[in-house]
C-alpha atoms as a PDB file:
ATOM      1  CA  UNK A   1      11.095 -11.919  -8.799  1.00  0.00           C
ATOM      2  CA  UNK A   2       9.845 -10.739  -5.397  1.00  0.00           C
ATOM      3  CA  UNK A   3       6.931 -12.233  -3.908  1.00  0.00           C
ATOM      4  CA  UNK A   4       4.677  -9.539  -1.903  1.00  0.00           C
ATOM      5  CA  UNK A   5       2.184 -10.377   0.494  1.00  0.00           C
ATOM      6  CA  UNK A   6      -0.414  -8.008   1.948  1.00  0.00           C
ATOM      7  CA  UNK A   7      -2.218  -8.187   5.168  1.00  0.00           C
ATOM      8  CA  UNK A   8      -4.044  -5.502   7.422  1.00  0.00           C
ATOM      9  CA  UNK A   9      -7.399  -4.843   5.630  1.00  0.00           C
ATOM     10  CA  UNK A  10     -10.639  -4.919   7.067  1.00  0.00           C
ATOM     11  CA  UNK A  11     -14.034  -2.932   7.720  1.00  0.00           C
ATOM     12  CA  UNK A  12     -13.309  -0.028   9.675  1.00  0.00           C
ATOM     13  CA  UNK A  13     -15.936   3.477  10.106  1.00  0.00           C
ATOM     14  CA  UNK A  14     -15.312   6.919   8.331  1.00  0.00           C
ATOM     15  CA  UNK A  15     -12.496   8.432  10.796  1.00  0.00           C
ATOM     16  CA  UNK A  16     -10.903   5.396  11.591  1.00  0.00           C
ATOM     17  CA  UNK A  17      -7.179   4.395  10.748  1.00  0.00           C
ATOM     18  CA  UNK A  18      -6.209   0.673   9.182  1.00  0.00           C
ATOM     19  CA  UNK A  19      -2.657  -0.219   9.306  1.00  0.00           C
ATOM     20  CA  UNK A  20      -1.702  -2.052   6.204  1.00  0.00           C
ATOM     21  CA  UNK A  21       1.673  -4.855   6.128  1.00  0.00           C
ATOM     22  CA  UNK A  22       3.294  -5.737   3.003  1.00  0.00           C
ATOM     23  CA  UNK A  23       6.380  -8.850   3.434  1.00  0.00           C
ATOM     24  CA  UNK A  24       8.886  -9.209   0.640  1.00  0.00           C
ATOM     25  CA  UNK A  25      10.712 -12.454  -0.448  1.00  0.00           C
ATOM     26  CA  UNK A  26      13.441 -11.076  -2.315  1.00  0.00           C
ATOM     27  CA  UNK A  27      16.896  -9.449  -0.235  1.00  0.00           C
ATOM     28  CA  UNK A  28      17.102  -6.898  -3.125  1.00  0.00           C
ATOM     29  CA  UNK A  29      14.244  -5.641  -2.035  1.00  0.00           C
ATOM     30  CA  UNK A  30      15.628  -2.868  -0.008  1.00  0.00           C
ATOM     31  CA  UNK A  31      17.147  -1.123  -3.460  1.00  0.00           C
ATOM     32  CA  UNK A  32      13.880  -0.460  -4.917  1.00  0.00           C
ATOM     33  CA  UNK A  33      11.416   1.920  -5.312  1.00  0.00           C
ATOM     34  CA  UNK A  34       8.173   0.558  -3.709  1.00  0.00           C
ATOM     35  CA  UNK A  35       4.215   1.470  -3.484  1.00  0.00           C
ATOM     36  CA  UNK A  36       0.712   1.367  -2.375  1.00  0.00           C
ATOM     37  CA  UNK A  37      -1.798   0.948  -5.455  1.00  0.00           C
ATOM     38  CA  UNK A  38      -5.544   0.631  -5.337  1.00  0.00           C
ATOM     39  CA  UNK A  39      -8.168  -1.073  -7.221  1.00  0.00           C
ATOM     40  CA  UNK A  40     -11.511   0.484  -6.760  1.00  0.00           C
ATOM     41  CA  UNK A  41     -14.222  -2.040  -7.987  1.00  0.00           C
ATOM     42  CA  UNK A  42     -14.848  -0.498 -11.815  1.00  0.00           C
ATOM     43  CA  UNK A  43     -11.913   1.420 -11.768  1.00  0.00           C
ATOM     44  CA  UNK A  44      -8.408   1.333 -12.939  1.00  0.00           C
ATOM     45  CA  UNK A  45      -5.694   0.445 -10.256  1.00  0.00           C
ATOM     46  CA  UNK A  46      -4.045   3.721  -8.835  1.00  0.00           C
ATOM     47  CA  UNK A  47      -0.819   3.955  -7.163  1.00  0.00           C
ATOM     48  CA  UNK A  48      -1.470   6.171  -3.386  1.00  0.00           C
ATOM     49  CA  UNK A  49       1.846   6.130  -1.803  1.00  0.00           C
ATOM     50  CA  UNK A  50       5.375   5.875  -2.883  1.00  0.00           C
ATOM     51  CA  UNK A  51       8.404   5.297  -1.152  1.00  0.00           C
ATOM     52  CA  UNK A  52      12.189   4.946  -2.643  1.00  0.00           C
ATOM     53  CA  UNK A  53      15.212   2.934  -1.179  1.00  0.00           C
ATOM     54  CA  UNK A  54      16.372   6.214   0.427  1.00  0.00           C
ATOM     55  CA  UNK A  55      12.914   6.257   2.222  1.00  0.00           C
ATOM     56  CA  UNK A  56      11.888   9.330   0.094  1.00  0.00           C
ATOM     57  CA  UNK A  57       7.913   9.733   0.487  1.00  0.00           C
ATOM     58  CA  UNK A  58       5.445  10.728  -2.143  1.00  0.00           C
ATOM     59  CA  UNK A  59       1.734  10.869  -2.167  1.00  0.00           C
ATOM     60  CA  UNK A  60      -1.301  11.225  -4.588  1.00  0.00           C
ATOM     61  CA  UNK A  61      -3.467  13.834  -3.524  1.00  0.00           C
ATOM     62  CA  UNK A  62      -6.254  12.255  -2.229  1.00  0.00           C
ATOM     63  CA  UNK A  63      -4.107  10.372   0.567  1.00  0.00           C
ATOM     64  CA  UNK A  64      -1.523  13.530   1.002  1.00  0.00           C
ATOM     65  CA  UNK A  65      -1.727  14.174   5.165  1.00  0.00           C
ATOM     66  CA  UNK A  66      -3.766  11.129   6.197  1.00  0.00           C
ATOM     67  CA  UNK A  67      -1.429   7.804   4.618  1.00  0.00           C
ATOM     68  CA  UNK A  68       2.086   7.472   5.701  1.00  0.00           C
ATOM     69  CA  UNK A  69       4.513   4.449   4.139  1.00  0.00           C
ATOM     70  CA  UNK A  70       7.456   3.432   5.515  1.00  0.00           C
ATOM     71  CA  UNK A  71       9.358   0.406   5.420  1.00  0.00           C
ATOM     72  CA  UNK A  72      11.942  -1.685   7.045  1.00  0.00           C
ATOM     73  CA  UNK A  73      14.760  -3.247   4.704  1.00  0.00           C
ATOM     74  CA  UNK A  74      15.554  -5.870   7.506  1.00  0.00           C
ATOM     75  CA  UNK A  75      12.332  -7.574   7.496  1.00  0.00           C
ATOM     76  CA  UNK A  76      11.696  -6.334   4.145  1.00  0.00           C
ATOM     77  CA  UNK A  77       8.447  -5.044   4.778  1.00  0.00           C
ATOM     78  CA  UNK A  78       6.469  -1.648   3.352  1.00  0.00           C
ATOM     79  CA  UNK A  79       3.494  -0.181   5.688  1.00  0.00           C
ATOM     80  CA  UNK A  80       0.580   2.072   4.870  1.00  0.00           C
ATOM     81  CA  UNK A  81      -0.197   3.832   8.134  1.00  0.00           C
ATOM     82  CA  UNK A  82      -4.150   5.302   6.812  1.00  0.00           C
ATOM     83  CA  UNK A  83      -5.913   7.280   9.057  1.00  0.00           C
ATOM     84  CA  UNK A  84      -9.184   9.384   8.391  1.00  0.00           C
ATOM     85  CA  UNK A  85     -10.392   6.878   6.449  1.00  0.00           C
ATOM     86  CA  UNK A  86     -13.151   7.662   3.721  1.00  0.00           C
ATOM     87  CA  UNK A  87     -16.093   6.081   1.981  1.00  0.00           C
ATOM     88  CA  UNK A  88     -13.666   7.044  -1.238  1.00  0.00           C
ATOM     89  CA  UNK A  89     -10.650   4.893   0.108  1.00  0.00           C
ATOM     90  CA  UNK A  90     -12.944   1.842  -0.363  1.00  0.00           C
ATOM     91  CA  UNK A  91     -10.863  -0.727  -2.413  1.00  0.00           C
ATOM     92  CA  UNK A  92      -8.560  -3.809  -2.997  1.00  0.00           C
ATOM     93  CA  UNK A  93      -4.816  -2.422  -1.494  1.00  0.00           C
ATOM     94  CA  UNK A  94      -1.937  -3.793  -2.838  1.00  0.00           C
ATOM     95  CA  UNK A  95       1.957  -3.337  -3.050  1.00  0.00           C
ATOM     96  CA  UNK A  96       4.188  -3.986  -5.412  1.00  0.00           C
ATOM     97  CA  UNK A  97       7.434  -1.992  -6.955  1.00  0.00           C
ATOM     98  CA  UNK A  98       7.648   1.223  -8.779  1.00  0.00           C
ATOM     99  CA  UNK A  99       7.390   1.225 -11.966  1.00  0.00           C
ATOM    100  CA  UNK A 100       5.245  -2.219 -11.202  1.00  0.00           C
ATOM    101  CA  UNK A 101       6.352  -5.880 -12.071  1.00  0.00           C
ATOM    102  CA  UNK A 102       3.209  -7.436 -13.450  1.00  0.00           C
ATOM    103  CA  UNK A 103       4.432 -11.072 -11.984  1.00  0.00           C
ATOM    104  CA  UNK A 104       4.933  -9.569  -8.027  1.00  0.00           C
ATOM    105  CA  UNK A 105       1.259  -8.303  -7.908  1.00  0.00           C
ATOM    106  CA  UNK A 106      -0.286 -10.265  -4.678  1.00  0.00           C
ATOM    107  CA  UNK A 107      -3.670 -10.858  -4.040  1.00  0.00           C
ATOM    108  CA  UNK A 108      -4.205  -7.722  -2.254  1.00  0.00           C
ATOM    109  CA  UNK A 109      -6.064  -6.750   1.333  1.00  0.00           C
ATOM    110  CA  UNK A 110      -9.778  -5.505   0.757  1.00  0.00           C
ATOM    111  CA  UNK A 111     -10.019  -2.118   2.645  1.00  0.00           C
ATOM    112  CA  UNK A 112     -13.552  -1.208   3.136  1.00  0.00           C
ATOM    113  CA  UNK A 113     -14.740   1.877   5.101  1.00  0.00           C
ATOM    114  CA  UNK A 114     -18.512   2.317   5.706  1.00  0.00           C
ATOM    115  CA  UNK A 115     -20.751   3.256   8.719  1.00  0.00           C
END
């Protein structure tokens, strides 16, 4: 079972960019499939951002051209570069594998963008 760990949220203005941190616990981390999810408040948790051990990128479309992952095996991390931020990108981010493991979901960073 990997243990994830987010870090990076915060309150930022429409326009502005948050860099987002993930850490692993597990070595075999760097053979699977990982992702961004998230949790709006009264809505269902959405994965955003996708990124498989081969570093193979995919995006939903309301993040396609302003999110970028990435992710560095060696310190077994996964990033969520988000710039242009919205009102709409308002939520609880979180990281876990793809398809998810119920017992790796963290506690999430609260990203909230507002003027």
């Amino acid at each position: 079972q990997v243990q994830l760990v987010e870090s990076g949220g915060g309150l930022v203005q429409p326009g502005g960019s948050l860099r987002l941190s993930c850490v692993g616990s597990d070595s075999i981390f760097s053979d699977r499939t990982m992702a961004w999810y998230r949790q709006a408040p009264g809505k269902q948790r959405l994965r955003v951002a996708t990124i498989t051990s081969r570093g193979e990128t995919m995006y939903s479309e309301s993040v396609k051209g302003r999110f970028t992952i990435s992710r560095d095996n060696a310190k077994i991390t996964v990033d969520l570069q988000m710039n242009n931020l919205k009102p709409e990108d308002t939520a609880v981010y979180y990281c876990n594998e793809y398809p998810p493991y119920a017992p790796s979901w963290g506690q999430g960073t609260q990203v909230t963008v507002s003027s």
